[in-house]
Protein backbone atom coordinates (compact mmCIF):
# COMPACT_ATOMS: atom_id res chain seq x y z
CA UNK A 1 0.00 0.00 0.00
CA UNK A 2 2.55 2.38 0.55
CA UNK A 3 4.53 1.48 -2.45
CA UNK A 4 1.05 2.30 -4.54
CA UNK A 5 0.96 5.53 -2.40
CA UNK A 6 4.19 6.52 -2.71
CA UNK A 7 4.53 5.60 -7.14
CA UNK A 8 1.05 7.85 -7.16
CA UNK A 9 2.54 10.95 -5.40
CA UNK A 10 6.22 10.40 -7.64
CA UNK A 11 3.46 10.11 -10.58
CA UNK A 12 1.94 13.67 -9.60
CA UNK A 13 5.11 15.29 -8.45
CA UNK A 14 6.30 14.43 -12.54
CA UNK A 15 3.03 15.68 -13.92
CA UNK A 16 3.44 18.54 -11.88
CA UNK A 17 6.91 19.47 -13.18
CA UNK A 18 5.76 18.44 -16.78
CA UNK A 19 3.04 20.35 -16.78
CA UNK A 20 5.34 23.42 -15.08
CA UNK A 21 7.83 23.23 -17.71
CA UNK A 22 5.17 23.03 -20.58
CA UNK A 23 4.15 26.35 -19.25
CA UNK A 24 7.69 27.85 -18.83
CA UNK A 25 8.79 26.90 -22.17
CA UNK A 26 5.61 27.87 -24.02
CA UNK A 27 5.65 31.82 -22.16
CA UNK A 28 9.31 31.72 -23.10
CA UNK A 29 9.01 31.31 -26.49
CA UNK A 30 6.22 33.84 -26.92
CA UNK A 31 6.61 36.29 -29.60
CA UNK A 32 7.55 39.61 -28.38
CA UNK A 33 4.08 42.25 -28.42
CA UNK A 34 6.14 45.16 -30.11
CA UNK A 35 8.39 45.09 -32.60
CA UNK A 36 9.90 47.83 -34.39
CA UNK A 37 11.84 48.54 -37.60
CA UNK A 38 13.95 51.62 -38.13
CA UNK A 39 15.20 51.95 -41.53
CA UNK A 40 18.24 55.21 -42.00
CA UNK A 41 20.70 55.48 -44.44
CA UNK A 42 24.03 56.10 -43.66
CA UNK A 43 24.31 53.87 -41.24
CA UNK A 44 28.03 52.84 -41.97
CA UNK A 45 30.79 53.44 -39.21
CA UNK A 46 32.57 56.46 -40.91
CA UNK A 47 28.89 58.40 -41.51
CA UNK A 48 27.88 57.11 -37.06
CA UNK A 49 31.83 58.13 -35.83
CA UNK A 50 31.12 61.59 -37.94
CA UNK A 51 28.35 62.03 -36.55
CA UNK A 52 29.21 61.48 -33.08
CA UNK A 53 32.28 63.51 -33.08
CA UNK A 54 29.99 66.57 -34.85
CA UNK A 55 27.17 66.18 -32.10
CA UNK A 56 29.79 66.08 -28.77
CA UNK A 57 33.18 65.35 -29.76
CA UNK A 58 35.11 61.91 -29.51
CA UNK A 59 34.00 61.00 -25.93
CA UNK A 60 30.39 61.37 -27.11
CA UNK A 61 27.60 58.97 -27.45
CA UNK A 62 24.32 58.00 -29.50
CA UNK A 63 21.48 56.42 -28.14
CA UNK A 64 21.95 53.49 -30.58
CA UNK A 65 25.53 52.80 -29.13
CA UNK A 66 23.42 51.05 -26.42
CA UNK A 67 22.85 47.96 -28.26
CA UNK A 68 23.89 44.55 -27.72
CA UNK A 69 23.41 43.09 -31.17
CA UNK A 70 25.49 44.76 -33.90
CA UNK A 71 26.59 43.02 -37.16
CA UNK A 72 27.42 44.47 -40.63
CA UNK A 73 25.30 43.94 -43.46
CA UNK A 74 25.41 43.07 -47.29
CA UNK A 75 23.10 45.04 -49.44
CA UNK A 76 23.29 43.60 -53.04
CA UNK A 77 20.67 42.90 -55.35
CA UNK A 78 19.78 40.52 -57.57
CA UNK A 79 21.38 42.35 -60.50
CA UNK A 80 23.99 44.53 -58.91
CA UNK A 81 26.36 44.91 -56.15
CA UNK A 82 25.31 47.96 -55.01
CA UNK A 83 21.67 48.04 -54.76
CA UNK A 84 19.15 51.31 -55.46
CA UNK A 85 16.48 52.38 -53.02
CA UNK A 86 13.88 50.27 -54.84
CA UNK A 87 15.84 46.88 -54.68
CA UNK A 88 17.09 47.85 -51.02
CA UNK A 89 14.33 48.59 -49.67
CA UNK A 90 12.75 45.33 -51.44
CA UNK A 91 15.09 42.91 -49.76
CA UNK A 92 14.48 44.39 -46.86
CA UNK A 93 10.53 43.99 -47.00
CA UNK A 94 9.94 41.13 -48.47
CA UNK A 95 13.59 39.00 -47.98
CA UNK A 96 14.13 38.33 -51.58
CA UNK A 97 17.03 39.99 -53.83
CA UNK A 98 15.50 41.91 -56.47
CA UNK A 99 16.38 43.50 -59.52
CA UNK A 100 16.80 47.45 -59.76
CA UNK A 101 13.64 49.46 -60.27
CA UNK A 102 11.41 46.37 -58.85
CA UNK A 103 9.46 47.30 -55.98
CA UNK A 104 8.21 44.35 -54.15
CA UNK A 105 8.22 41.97 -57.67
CA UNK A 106 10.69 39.25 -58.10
CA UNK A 107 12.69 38.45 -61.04
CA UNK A 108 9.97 36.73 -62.44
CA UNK A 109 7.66 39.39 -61.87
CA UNK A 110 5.86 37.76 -59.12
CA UNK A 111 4.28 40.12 -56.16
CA UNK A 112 5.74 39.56 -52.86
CA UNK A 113 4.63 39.69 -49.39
CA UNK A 114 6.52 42.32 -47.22
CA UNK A 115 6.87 42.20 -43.70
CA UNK A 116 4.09 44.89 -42.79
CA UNK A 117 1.43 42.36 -44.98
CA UNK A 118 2.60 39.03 -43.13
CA UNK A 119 2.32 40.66 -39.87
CA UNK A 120 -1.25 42.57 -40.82
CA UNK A 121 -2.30 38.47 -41.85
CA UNK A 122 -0.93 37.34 -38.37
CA UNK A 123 -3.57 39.95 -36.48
CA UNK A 124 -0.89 42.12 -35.40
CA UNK A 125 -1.52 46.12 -35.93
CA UNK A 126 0.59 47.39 -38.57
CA UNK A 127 2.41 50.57 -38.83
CA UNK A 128 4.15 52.68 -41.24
CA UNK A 129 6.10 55.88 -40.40
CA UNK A 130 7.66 58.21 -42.78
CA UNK A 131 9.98 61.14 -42.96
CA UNK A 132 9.40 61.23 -46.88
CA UNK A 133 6.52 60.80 -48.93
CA UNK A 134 4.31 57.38 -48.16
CA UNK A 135 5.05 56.54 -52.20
CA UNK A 136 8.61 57.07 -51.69
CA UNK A 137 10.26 53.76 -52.71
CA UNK A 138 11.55 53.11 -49.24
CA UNK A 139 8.01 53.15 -47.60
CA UNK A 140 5.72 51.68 -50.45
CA UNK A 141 8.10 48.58 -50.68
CA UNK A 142 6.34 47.90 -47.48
CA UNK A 143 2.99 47.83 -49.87
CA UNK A 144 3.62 48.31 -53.20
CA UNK A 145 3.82 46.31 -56.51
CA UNK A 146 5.58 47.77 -59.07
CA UNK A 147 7.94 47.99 -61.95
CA UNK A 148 7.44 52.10 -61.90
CA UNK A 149 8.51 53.02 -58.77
CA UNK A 150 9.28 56.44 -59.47
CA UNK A 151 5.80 56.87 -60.43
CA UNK A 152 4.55 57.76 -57.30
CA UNK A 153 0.87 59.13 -57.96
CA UNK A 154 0.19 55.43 -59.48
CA UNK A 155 2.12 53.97 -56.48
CA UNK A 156 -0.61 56.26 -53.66
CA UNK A 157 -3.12 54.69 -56.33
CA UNK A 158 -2.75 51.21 -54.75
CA UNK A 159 -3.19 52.07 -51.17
CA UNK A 160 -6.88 52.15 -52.16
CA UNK A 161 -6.79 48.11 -53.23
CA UNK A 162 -4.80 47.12 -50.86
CA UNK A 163 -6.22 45.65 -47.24
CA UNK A 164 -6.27 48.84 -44.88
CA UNK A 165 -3.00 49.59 -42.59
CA UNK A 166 -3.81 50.94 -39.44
CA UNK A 167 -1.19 53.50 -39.41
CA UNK A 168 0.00 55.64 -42.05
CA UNK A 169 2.29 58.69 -41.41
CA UNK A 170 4.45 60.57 -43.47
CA UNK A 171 4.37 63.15 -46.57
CA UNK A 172 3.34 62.98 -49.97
CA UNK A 173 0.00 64.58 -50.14
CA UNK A 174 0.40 66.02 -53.28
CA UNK A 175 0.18 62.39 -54.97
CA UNK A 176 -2.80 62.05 -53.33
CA UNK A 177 -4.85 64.82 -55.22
CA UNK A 178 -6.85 64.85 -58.11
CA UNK A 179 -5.69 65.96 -60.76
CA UNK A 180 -8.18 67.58 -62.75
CA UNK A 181 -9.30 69.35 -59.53
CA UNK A 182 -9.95 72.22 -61.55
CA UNK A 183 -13.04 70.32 -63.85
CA UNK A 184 -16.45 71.16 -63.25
CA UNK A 185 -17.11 67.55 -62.10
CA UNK A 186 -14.10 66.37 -61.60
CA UNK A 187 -13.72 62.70 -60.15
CA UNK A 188 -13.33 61.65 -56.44
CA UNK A 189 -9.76 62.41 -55.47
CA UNK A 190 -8.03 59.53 -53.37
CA UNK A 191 -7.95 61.05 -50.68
CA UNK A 192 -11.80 61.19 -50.89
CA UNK A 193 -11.78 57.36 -52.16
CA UNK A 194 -9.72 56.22 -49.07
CA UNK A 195 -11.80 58.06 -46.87
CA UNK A 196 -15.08 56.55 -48.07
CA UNK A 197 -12.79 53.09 -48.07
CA UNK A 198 -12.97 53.39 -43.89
CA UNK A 199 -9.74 55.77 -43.44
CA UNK A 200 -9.11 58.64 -41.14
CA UNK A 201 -7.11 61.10 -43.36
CA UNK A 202 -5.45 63.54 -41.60
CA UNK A 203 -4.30 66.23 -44.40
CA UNK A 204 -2.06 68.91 -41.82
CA UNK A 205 -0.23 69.31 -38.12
CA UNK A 206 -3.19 71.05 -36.63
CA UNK A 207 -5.36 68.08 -37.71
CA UNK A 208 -3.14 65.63 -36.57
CA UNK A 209 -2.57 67.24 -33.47
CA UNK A 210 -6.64 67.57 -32.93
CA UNK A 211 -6.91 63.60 -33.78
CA UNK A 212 -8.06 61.47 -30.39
CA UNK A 213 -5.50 59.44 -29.62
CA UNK A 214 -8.45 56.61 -28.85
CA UNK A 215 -9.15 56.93 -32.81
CA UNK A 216 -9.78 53.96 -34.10
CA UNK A 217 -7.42 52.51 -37.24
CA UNK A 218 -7.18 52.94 -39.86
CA UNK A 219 -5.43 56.33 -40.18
CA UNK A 220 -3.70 58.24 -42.73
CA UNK A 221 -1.76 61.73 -41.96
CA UNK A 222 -0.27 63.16 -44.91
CA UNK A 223 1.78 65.60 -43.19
CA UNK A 224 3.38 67.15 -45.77
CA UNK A 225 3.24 67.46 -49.41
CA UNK A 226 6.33 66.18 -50.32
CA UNK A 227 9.26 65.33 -48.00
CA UNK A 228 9.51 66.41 -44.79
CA UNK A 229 10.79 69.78 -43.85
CA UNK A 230 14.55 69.02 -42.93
CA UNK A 231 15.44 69.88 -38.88
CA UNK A 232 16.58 73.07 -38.77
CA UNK A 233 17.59 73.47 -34.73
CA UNK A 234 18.71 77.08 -35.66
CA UNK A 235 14.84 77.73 -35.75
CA UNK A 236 14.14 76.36 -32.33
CA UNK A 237 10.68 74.63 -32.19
CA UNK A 238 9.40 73.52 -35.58
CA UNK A 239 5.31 73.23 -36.31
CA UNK A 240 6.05 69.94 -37.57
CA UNK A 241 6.22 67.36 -35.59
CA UNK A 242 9.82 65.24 -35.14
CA UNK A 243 10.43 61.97 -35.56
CA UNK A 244 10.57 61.11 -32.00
CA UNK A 245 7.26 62.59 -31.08
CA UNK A 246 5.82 60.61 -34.53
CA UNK A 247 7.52 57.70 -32.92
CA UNK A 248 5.88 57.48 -29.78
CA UNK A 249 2.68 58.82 -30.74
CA UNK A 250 2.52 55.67 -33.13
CA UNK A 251 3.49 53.29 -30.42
CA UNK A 252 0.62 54.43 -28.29
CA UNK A 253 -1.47 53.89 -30.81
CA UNK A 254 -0.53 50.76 -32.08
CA UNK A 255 -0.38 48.99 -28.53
CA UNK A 256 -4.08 49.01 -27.88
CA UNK A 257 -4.26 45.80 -30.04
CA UNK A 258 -4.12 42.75 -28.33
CA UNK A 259 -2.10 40.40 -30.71
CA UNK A 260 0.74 43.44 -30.59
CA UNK A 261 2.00 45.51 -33.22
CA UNK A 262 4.52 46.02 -36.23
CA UNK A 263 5.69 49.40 -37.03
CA UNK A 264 8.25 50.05 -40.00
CA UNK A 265 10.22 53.78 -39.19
CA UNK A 266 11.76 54.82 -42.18
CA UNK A 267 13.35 58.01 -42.36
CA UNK A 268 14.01 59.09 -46.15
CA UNK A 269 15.72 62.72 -44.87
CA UNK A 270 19.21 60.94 -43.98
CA UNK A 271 19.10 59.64 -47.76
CA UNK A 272 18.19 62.88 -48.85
CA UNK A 273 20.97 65.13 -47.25
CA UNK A 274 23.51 62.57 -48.31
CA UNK A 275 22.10 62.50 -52.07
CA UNK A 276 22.63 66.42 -51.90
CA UNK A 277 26.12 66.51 -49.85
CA UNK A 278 24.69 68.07 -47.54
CA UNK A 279 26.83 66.82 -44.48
CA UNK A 280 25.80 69.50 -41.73
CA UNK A 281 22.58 68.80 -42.71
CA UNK A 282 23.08 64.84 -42.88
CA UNK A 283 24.52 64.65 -38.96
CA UNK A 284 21.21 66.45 -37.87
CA UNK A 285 19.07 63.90 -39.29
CA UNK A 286 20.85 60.89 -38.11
CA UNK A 287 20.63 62.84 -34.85
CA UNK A 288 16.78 63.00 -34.89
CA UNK A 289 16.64 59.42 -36.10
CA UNK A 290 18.97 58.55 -32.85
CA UNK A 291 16.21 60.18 -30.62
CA UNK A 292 13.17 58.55 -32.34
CA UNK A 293 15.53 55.40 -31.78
CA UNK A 294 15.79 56.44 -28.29
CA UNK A 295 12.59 57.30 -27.81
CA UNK A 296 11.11 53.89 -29.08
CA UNK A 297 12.92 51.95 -26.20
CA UNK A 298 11.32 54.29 -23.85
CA UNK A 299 7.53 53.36 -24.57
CA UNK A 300 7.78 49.87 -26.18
CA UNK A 301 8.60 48.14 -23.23
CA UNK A 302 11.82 45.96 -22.26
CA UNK A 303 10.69 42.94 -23.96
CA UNK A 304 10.12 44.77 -27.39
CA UNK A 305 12.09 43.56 -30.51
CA UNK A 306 13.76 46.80 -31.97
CA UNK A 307 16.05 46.29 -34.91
CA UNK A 308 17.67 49.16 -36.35
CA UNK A 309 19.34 49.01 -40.47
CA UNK A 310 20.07 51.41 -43.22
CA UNK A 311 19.31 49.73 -46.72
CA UNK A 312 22.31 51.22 -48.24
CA UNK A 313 24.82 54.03 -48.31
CA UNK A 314 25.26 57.06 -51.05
CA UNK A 315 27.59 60.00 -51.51
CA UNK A 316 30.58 58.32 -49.56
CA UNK A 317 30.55 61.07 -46.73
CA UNK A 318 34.23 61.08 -45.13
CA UNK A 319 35.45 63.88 -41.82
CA UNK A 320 38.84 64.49 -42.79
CA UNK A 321 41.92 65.50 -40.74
CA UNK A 322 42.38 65.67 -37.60
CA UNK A 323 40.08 67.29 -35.00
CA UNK A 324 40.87 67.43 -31.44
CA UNK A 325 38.81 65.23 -29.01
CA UNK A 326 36.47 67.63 -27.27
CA UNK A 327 36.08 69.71 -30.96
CA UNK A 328 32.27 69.39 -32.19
CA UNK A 329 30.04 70.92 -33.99
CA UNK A 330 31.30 74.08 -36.55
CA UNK A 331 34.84 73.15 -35.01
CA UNK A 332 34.91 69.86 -37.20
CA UNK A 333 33.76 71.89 -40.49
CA UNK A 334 34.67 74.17 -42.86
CA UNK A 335 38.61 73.73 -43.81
CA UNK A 336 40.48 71.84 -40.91
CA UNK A 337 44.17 72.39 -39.53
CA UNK A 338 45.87 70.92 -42.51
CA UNK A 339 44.12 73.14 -45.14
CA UNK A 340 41.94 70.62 -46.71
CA UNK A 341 37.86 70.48 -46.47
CA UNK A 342 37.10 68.92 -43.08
CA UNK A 343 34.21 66.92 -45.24
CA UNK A 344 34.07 65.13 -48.66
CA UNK A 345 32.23 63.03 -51.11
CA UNK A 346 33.21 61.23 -53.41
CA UNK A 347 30.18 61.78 -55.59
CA UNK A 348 27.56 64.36 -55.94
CA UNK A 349 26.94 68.14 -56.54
CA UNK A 350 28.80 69.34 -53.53
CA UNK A 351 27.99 71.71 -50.73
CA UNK A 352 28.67 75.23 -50.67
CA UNK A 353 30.76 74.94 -53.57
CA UNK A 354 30.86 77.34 -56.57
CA UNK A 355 29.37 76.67 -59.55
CA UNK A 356 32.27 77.31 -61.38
CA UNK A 357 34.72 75.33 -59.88
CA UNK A 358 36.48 77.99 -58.61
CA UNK A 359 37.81 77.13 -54.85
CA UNK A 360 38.45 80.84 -54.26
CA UNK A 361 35.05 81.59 -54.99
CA UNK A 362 33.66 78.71 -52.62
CA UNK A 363 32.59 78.62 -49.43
CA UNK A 364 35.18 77.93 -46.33
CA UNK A 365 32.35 75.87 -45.29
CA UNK A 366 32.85 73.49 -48.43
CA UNK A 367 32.23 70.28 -49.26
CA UNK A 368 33.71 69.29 -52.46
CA UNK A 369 32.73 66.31 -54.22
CA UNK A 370 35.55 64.00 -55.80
CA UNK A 371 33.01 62.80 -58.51
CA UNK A 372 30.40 65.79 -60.03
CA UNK A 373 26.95 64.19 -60.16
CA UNK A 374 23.80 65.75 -59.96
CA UNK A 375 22.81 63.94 -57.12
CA UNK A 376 24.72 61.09 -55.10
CA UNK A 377 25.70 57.59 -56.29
CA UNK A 378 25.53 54.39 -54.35
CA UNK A 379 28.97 53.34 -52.78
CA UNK A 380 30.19 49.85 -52.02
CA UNK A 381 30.10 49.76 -48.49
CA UNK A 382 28.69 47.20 -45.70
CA UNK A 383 25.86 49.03 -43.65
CA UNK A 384 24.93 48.41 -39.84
CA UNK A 385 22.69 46.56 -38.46
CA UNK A 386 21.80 46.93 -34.77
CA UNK A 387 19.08 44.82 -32.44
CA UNK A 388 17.73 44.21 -28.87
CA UNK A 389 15.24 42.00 -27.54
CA UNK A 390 13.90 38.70 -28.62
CA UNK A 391 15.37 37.02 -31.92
CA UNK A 392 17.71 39.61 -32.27
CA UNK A 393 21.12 37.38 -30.81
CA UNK A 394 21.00 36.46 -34.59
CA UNK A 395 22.35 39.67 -35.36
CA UNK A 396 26.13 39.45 -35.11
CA UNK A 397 29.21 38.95 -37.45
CA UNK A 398 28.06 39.58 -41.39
CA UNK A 399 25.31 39.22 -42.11
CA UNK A 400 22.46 40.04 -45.49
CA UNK A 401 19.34 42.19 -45.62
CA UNK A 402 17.38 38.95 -46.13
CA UNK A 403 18.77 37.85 -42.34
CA UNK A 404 17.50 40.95 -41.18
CA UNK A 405 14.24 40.40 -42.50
CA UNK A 406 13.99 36.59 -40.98
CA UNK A 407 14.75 38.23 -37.86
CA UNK A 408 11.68 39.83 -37.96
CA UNK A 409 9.49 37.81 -39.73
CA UNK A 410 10.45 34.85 -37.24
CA UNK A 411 9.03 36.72 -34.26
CA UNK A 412 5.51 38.07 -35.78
């Protein structure tokens, strides 16, 4: 008898641990409830250490210095070694090397899924936050098909046939219009269209502002027509809002779902000071993007997957000379100590530079370009990749932009 006693309480002692490790293994493996995407180019180590020494000097630091996973990243295409924003932003999405000018289509011209649509079909809120225009290639890969990406009024076309998002922010109003506004009957614009689709379009700051934050989804702000405004800190507080306040505006909308969230951060400014040599200009952005970065570990919680990547790198941006360690700010431009321009590109228009080529003419606050282009080409260079928080231990050593995406596909 108490042999049968005894094998029955060893019996329930082992279904008690089974059933207590069941538990602990299933709650560990749990999917994390936020997860984040930050997308900036010029994420390569001589564009971060630039911008670092410009913003405080060598014994400064950014808010993205603060994260355990770090690896460097491929960025080719299907076609070519360096990729354009199209292809980039593609593999990125969707995890498959494209060719250029294909947004979202394979080489066989097949549609693909991008991460914002996988996680949308896995019940999670979606989110998409821009700095540029929504139809800018490095947003709509997140929901765009096409061959034309350029085309951007035809690219804002297929937000109207494709499943709502819950959160759209960014620019590009202007594709958004009618064109034949001006007809005595002229058709439903698509702003109108999306609106009668179920949308919340927000069309300005002051509407944006006014919007209650328990609004439900979906919502589109067009914030600006284009672009964004660049930062300008020399005008103190700007009527737009920044990136950080975007940020966690979008986070506290997003978490009221239940199944968690997926937002995609891409800020298209970095790209654009870089295409127009712009360095100054360039460190400020990556300096907002570091506090939206910041600012995105503050409210997502600790357990939040945040993975930060630029698709690829233009212009070549290099600080030259030698600065001393507590010089920052207009103390690492403009000519340095051994006569030559404290920055460079090796392609581009160049900064402050005169027209005619003449270097007495230009600007002590030059930035010549070794390569005249009207805008900036790709370079061959590795970009950064940077994570925290569940799944992101696979982001060490060198790795692709496909990895990056399986990071974050793996945990929706």
């Amino acid at each position: 008898m108490k042999i049968r006693n005894r094998l029955i309480a060893l019996s329930c002692f082992l279904l008690f641990v089974a059933i207590g490790a069941t538990y602990f293994w299933k709650s560990g493996s749990q999917q994390p409830f936020a997860i984040i995407l930050f997308v900036g180019d010029g994420m390569s180590p001589s564009t971060l250490t630039a911008t670092r020494l410009y913003d405080g000097g060598a014994d400064d630091r950014l808010a993205l210095e603060e994260f355990p996973n770090l690896a460097l990243t491929r960025t080719y295409g299907n076609d070519f070694a360096v990729p354009d924003t199209a292809s980039a932003a593609t593999t990125l999405a969707t995890g498959e090397r494209v060719n250029h000018q294909s947004l979202a289509i394979d080489v066989n011209g097949k549609p693909l899924l991008s991460l914002l649509e996988e996680a949308a079909s896995n019940n999670r809120a979606v989110g998409l936050l821009s700095t540029g225009s929504l139809t800018g290639e490095s947003a709509a890969a997140f929901y765009a098909k096409s061959l034309s990406p350029q085309d951007q009024t035809a690219t804002a076309a297929q937000l109207l046939a494709h499943t709502p998002i819950d959160l759209l922010i960014g620019g590009g109003k202007k594709y958004f219009s009618s064109p034949h506004a001006e007809k005595k009957n002229p058709e439903p614009s698509l702003l109108e269209q999306l609106s009668t689709k179920g949308y919340s379009v927000v069309k300005n700051n002051d509407e944006w502002n006014a919007l209650p934050s328990w609004k439900s989804s979906p919502i589109l702000a067009l914030l600006a027509e284009d672009d964004f405004a660049f930062h300008d800190p020399s005008k103190g507080e700007s009527a737009q809002p920044s990136l950080a306040d975007l940020v966690k505006q979008s986070i506290q909308r997003l978490q009221h779902s239940r199944h968690g969230y997926l937002l995609i951060v891409d800020d298209a400014l970095i790209a654009k000071a870089a295409a127009t040599n712009k360095g100054e200009q360039l460190f400020h952005e990556i300096l907002q993007f570091d506090q939206a970065i910041a600012m995105a570990k503050q409210y997502a919680g600790p357990n939040a997957l945040i993975v930060v990547t630029g698709k690829q790198n233009l212009g070549g941006l290099r600080m030259n000379g030698t600065p001393f360690r507590n010089d920052k700010g207009v103390a690492v431009l403009g000519v340095n100590a051994q006569g030559a321009p404290s920055l460079t590109w090796s392609s581009g228009p160049g900064h402050n530079v005169s027209s005619d080529g003449n270097k007495e003419n230009s600007s002590i606050l030059a930035e010549p370009s070794s390569f005249n282009t009207p805008a900036a080409l790709g370079i061959a260079t590795d970009t950064i990749t940077l994570g925290m928080g569940p799944g992101s231990e696979q982001i060490h050593g060198f790795i692709d932009l496909t990895t990056v995406h399986d990071v974050i596909k793996k945990e929706l």
